[in-house]
Protein backbone atom coordinates (compact mmCIF):
# COMPACT_ATOMS: atom_id res chain seq x y z
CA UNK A 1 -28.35 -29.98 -20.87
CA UNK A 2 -28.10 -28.04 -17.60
CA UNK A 3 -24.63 -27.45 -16.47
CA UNK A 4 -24.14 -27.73 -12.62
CA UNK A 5 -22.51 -24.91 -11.30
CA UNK A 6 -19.37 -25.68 -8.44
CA UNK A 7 -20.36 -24.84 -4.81
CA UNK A 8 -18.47 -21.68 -4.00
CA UNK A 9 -19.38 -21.45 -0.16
CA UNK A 10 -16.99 -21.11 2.08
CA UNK A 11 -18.35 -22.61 5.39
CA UNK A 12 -16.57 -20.52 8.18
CA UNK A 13 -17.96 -20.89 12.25
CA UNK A 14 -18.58 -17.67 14.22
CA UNK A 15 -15.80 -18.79 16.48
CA UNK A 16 -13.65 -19.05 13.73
CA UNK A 17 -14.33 -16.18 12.33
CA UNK A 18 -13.91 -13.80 15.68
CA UNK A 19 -10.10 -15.55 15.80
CA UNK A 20 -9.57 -14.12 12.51
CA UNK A 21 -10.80 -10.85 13.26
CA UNK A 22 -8.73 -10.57 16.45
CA UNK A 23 -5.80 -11.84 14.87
CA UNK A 24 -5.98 -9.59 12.19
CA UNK A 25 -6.72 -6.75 14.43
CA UNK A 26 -3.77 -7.88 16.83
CA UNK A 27 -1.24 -7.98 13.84
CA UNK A 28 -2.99 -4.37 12.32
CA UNK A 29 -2.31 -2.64 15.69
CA UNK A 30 1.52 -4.35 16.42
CA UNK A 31 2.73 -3.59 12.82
CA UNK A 32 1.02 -0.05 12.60
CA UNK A 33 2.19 0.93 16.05
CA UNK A 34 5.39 0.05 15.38
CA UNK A 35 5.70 1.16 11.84
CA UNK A 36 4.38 4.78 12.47
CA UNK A 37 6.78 5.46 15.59
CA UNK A 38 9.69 4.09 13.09
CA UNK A 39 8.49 6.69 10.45
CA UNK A 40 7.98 9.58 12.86
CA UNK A 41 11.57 8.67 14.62
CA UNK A 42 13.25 8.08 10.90
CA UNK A 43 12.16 11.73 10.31
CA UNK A 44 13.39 13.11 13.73
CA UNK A 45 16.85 11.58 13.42
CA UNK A 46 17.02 12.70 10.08
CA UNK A 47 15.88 16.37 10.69
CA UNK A 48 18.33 16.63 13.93
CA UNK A 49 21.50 15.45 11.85
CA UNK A 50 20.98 17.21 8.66
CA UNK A 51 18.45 20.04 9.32
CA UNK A 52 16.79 19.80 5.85
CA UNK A 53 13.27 19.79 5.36
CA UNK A 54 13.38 16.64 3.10
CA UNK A 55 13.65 14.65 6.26
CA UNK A 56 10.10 13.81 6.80
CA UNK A 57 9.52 13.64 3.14
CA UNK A 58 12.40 11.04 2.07
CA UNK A 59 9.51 8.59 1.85
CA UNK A 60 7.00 10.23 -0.23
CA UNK A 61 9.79 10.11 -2.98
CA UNK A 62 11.09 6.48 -2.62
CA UNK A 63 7.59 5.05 -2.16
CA UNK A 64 5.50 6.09 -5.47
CA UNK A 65 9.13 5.58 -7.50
CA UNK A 66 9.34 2.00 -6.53
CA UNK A 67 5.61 1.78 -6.93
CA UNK A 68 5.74 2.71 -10.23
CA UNK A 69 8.26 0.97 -11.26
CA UNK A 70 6.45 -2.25 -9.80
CA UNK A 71 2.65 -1.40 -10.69
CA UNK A 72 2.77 -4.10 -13.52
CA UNK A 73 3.89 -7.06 -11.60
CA UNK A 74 2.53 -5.81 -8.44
CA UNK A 75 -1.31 -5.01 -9.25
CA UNK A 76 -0.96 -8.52 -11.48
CA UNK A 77 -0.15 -9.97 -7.86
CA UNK A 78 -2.66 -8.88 -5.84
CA UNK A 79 -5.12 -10.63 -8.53
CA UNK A 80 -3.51 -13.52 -9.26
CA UNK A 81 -1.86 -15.34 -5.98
CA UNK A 82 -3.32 -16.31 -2.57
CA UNK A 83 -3.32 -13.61 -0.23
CA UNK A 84 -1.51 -15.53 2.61
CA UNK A 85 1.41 -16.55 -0.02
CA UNK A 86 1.83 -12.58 -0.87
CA UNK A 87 1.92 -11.68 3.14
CA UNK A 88 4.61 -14.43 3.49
CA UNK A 89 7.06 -13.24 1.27
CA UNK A 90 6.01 -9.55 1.91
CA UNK A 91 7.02 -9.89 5.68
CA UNK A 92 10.33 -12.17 4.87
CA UNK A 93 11.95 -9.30 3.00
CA UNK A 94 10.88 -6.84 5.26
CA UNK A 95 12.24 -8.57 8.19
CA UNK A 96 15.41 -9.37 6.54
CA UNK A 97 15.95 -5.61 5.18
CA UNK A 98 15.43 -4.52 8.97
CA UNK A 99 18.09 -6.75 10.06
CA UNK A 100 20.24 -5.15 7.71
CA UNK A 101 19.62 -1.46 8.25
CA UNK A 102 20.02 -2.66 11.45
CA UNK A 103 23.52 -3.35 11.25
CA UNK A 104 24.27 -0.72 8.60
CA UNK A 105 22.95 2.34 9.95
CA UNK A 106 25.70 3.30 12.60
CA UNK A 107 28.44 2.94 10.12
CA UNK A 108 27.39 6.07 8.48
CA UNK A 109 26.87 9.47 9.61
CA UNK A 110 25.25 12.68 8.49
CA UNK A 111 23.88 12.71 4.94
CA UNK A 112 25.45 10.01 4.31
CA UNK A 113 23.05 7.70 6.67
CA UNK A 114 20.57 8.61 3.66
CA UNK A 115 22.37 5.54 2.04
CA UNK A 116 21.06 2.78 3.85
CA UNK A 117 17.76 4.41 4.35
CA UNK A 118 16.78 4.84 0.64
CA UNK A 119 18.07 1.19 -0.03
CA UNK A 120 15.85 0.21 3.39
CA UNK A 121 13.10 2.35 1.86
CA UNK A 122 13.28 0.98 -1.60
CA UNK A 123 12.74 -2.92 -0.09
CA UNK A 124 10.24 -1.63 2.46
CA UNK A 125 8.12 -0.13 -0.50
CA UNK A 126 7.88 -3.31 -2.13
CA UNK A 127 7.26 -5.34 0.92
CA UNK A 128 4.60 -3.60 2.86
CA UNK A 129 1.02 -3.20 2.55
CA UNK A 130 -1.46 -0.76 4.04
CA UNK A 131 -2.92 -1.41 7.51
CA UNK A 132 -5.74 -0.20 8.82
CA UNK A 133 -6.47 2.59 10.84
CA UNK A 134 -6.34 2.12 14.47
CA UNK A 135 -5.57 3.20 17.83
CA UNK A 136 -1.81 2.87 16.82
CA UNK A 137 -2.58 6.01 14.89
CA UNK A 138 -3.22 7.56 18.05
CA UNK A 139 -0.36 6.51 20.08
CA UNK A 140 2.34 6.32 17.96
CA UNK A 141 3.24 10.02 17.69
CA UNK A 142 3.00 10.61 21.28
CA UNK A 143 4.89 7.20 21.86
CA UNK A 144 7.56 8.19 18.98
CA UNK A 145 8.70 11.43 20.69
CA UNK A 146 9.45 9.78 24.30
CA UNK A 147 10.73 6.93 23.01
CA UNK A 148 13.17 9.25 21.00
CA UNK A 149 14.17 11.36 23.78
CA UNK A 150 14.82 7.71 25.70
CA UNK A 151 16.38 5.34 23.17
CA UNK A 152 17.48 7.02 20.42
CA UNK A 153 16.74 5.88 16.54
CA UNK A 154 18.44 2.69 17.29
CA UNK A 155 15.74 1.99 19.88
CA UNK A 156 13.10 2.66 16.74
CA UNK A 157 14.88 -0.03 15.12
CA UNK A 158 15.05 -2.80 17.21
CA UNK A 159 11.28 -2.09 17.97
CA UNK A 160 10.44 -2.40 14.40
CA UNK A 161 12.18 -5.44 13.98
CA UNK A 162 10.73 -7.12 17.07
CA UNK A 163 7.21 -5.88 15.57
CA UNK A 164 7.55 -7.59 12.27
CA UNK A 165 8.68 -10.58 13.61
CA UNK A 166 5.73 -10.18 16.19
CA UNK A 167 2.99 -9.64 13.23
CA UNK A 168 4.58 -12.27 11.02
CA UNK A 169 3.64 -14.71 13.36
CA UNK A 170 0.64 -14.12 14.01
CA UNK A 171 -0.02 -13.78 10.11
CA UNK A 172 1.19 -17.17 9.61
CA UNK A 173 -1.83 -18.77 12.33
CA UNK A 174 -3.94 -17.22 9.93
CA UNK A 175 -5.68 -19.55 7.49
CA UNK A 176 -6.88 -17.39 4.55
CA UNK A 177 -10.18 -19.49 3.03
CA UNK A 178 -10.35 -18.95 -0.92
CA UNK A 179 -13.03 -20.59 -3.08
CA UNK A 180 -12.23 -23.65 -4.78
CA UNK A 181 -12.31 -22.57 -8.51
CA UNK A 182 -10.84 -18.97 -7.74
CA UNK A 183 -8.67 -17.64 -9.71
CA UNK A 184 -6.00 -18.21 -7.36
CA UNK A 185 -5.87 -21.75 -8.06
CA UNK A 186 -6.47 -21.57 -11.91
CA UNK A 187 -3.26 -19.60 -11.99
CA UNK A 188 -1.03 -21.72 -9.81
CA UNK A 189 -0.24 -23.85 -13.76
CA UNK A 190 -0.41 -20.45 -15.65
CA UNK A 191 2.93 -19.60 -17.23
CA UNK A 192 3.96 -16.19 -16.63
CA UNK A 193 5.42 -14.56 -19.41
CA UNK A 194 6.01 -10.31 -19.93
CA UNK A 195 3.56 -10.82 -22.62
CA UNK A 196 1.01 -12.05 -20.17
CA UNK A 197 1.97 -9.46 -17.24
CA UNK A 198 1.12 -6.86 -19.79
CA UNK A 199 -1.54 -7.74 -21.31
CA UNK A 200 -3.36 -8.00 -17.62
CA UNK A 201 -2.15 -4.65 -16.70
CA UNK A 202 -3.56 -3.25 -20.38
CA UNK A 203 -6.67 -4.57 -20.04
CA UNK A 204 -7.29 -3.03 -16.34
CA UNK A 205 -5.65 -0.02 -18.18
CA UNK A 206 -7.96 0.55 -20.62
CA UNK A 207 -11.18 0.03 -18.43
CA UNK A 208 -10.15 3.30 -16.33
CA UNK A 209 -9.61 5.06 -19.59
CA UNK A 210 -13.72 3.97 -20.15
CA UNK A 211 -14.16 5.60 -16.67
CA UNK A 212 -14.58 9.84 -16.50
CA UNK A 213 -15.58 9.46 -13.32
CA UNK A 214 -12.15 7.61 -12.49
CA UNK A 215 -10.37 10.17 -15.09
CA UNK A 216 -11.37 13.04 -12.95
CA UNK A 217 -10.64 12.14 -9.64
CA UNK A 218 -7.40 11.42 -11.03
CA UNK A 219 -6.73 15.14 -12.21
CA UNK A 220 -7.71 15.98 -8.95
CA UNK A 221 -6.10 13.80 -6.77
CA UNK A 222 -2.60 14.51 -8.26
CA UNK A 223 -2.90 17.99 -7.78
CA UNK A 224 -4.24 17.99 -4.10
CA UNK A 225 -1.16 15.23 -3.48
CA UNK A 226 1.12 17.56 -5.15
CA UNK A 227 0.32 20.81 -3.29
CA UNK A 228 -0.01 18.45 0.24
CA UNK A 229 3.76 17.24 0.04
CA UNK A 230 4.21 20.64 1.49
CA UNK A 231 2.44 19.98 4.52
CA UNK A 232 4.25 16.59 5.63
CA UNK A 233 7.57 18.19 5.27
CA UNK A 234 6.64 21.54 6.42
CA UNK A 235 4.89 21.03 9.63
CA UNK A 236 8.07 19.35 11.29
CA UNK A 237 10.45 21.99 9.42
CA UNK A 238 8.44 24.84 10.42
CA UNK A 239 7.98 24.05 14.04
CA UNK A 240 11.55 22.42 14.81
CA UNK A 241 14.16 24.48 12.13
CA UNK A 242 11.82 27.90 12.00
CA UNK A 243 9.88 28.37 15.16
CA UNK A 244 11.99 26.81 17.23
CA UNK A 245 9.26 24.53 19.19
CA UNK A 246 11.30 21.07 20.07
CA UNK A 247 9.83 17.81 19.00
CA UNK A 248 7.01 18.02 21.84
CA UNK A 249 4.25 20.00 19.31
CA UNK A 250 5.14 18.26 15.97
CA UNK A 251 3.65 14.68 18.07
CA UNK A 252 1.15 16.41 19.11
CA UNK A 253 0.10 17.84 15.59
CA UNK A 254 0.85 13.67 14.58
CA UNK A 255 -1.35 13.31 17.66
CA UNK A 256 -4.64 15.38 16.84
CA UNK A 257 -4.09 13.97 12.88
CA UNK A 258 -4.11 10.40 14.02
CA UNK A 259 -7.41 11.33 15.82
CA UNK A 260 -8.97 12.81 13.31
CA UNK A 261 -8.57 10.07 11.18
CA UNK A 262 -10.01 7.21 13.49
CA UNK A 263 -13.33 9.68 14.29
CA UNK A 264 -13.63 9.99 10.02
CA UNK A 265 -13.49 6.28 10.10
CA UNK A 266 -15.83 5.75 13.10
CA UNK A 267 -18.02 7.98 11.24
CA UNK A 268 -18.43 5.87 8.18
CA UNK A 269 -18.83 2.47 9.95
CA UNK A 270 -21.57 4.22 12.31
CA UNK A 271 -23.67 5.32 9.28
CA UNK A 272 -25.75 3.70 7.40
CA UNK A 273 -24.39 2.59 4.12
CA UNK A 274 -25.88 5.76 1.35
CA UNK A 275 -24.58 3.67 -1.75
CA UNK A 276 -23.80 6.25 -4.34
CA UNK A 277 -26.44 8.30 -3.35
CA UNK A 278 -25.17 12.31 -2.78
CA UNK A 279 -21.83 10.53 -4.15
CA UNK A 280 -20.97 14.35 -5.50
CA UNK A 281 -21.23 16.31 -1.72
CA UNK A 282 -19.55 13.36 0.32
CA UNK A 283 -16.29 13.49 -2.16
CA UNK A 284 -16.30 17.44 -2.43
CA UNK A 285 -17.09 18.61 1.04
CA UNK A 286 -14.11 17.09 2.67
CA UNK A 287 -12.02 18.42 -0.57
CA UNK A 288 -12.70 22.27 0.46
CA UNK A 289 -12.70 21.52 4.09
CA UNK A 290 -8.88 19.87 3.72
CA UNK A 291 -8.21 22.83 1.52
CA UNK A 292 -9.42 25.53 3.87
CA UNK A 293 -7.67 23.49 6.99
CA UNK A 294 -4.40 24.12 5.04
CA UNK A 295 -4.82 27.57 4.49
CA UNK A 296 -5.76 28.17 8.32
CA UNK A 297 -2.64 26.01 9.18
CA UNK A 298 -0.19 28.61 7.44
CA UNK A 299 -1.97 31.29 9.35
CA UNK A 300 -1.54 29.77 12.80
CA UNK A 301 1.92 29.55 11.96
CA UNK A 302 2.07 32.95 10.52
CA UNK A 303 1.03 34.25 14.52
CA UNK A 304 2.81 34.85 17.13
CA UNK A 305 1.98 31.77 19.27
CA UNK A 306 3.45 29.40 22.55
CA UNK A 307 4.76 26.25 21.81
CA UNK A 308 1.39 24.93 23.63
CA UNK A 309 -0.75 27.34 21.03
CA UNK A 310 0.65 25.75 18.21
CA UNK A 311 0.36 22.26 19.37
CA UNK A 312 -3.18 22.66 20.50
CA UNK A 313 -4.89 25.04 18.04
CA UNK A 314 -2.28 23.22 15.52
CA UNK A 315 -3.58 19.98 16.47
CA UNK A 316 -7.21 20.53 16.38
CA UNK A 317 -7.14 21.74 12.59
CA UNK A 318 -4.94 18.68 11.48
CA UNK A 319 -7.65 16.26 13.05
CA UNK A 320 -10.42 18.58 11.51
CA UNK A 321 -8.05 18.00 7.99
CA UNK A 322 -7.28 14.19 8.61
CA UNK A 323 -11.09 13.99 9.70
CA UNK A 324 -12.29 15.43 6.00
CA UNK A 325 -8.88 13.31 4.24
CA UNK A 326 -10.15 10.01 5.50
CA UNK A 327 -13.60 10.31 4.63
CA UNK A 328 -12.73 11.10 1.13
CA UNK A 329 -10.31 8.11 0.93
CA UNK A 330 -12.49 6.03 2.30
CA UNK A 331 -15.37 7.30 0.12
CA UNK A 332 -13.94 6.63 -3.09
CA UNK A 333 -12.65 3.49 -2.31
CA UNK A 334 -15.79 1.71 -1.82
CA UNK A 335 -16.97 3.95 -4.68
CA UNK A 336 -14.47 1.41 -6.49
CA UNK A 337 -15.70 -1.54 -4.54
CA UNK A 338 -18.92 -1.31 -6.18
CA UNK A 339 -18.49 -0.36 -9.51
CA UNK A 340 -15.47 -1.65 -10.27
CA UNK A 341 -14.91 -5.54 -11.42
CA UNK A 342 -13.54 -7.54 -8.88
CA UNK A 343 -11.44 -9.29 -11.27
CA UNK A 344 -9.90 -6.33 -12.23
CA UNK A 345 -10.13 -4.23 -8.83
CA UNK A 346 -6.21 -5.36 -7.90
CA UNK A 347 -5.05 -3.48 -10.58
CA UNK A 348 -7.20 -0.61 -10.69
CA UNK A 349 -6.14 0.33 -7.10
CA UNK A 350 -2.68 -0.32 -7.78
CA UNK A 351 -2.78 1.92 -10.69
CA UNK A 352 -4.74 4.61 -9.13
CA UNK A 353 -2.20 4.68 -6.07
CA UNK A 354 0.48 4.77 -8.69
CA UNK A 355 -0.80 7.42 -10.46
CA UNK A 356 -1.52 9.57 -7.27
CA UNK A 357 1.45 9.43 -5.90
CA UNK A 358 3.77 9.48 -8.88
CA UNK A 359 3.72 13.30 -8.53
CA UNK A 360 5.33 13.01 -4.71
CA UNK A 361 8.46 12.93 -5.32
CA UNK A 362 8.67 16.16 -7.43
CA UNK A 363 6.78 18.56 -4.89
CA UNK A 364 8.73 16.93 -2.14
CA UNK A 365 12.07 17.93 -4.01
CA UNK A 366 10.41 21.68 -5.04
CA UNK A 367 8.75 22.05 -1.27
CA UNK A 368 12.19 21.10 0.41
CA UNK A 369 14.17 23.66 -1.67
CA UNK A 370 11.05 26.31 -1.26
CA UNK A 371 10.97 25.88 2.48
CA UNK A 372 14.74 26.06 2.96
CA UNK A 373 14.88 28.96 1.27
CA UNK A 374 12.26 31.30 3.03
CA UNK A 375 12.48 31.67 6.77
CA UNK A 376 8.30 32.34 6.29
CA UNK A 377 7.41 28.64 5.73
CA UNK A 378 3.49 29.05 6.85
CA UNK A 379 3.41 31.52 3.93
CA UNK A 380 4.35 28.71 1.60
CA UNK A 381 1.21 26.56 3.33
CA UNK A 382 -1.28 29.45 2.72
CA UNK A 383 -0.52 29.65 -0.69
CA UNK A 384 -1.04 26.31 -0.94
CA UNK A 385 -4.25 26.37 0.67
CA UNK A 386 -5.46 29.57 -1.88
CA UNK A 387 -4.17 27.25 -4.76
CA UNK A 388 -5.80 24.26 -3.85
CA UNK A 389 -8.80 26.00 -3.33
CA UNK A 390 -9.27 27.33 -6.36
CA UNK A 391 -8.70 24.35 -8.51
CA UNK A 392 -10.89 22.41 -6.57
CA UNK A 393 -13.48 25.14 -7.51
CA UNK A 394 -12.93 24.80 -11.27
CA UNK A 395 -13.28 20.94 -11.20
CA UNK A 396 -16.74 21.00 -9.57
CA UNK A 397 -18.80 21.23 -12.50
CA UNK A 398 -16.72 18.43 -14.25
CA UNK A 399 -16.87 16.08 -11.57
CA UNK A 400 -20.39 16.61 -11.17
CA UNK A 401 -21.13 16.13 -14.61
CA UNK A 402 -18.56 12.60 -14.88
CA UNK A 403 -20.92 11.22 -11.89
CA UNK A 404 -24.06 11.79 -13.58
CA UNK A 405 -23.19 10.51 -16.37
CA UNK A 406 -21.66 7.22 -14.59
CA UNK A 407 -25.16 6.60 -12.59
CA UNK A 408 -27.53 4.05 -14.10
């Protein structure tokens, strides 16, 4: 007897659609605008009252703690609720948490303001998701820096909170269409037990170990995030603590990176989708390129240069590095999109982000006492670069290999 199978369309206008779309692009921009200049002036405040290079690199050790300490329930999440329910509660504790650094930050001072920012940091890790690249990518460092000069970190604040609120209602206009026999709904009655939680996580566990091609990346992904803590933190310790620039060139470097980004992602929607084909060039190219961009970037700082030549020469190789970082990312991402179940995609990415990032918060610790204790910081970032390159050299004919062998 023939089984009829449900009807899983989801019937969605044009008009209807476009609203989305803007909406979603409206809420992208406020919250990424926002969130970046908050970032960029969190660092500056923290860099002008305690003069460490761990100021712009506070985050990249709360963030992939938290995240691994929530990978279980939070990759389980992503595939097992609706979307719109996640957002809701995502943007509730953020707000709240805001409010609350809000009214906690002025009643410390010094190193000790690093209380309520790790405990904001902690809540903010949990809460938010990525957004998208934009044109907030482009204005936000610029923005940050004047805004900074004008308002102060408690300005920062108040703007982020006004953001949130901002994006979290235009999130809730949103309707977020699911199919009728999703998973979503089957797991609304589901009990959820630690057994359960688990066992999920396990089984998208053991399909990466079945991956080499996932394996690999991994080993090289760690490494590259690992040696590239030292440029976050060291660009803004370098120019500001070492060569004595002001805040003017470290937006600008935020500036030309932000650019460099959008054009990599411009790129890749302008060209016609490849598949996997030449998968091996378009994920190692921008690898040496990023590596080489780092190298050049210690020896720009290594020269004798204006404030204006290191903003402008500084700023054209981090958008020629953000250019070659965003192709990659986005590269290997739909790599995943199309090999990768979507069932278990949700925890795969979770895992992978885990598992690149996990290494963060140790080269942000090592760069920050490795910077502070050489006045020659650009030496540090051509090292790097010589490092980077070189391992990236010995995992060519591995990679290449894991992809052939992955390709049907």
């Amino acid at each position: 007897m023939a089984i009829k199978q449900p009807d899983l369309t989801i019937n969605i206008s044009n008009h209807q659609s476009s609203l989305q779309i803007f909406k979603a692009a409206a809420s992208n921009f406020i919250s990424s605008l926002s969130g970046k200049m908050f970032t960029f002036g969190l660092g500056l405040m923290l860099l002008d009252e305690t003069h460490s290079a761990i100021s712009f690199g506070i985050n990249m050790i709360i963030s992939p703690i938290v995240g691994l300490l929530c990978l279980v329930p939070i990759g389980n999440l992503i595939d097992t609720y609706p979307h719109k329910t996640v957002l809701t509660g995502s943007l509730t504790a953020r707000t709240l948490a805001l409010i609350l650094f809000a009214a906690s930050i002025n009643l410390f001072t010094a190193t000790a303001k690093l209380i309520p920012i790790v405990l904001f940091l902690i809540i903010d890790a949990i809460s938010t998701t990525q957004s998208a690249i934009s044109l907030s990518s482009i204005l936000s460092p610029a923005l940050g820096v004047g805004l900074y000069s004008l308002v102060g970190f408690s300005g920062f604040v108040i703007l982020e909170i006004v953001a949130t609120l901002a994006s979290f209602g235009i999130m809730l206009t949103m309707k977020f269409h699911y199919h009728a026999t999703n998973q979503f709904a089957n797991s609304q009655h589901a009990p959820v037990t630690s057994h359960s939680q688990f066992a999920k996580f396990h089984s998208g566990l053991n399909y990466m170990r079945s991956r080499t091609m996932i394996k690999i990346t991994i080993l090289l992904s760690v490494i590259l995030n690992f040696l590239y803590t030292a440029v976050t933190i060291g660009i803004p310790y370098i120019l500001k603590d070492q060569l004595h620039t002001g805040n003017g060139p470290i937006g600008v470097l935020e500036t030309g990176s932000a650019i460099g980004m959008l054009l990599g992602s411009l790129l890749l929607t302008l060209l016609p989708p490849t598949g996997q084909k030449r998968l091996f060039l378009k994920l190692i190219i921008p690898v040496l390129i990023l590596d080489s961009q780092i190298l050049l970037l210690g020896v720009l700082f290594m020269t004798s240069q204006s404030p204006t030549g290191y903003a402008l020469l500084g700023s054209f190789i981090m958008g020629i590095l953000a250019f070659a970082l965003v192709i990659l990312n986005i590269t290997f991402q739909v790599y995943l999109q199309q090999t990768v179940p979507t069932k278990l995609l949700g925890r795969v990415v979770a895992t992978l982000t885990t598992v690149n990032s996990s290494i963060m918060p140790i080269g942000t610790l090592m760069f920050t006492l490795i910077f502070q204790s050489t006045t020659h910081g650009s030496l540090v970032l051509i090292i790097n670069g010589i490092l980077l390159l070189g391992y990236t050299l010995l995992l060519l004919r591995p990679l290449n290999q894991a992809i052939h062998s992955e390709q049907p």
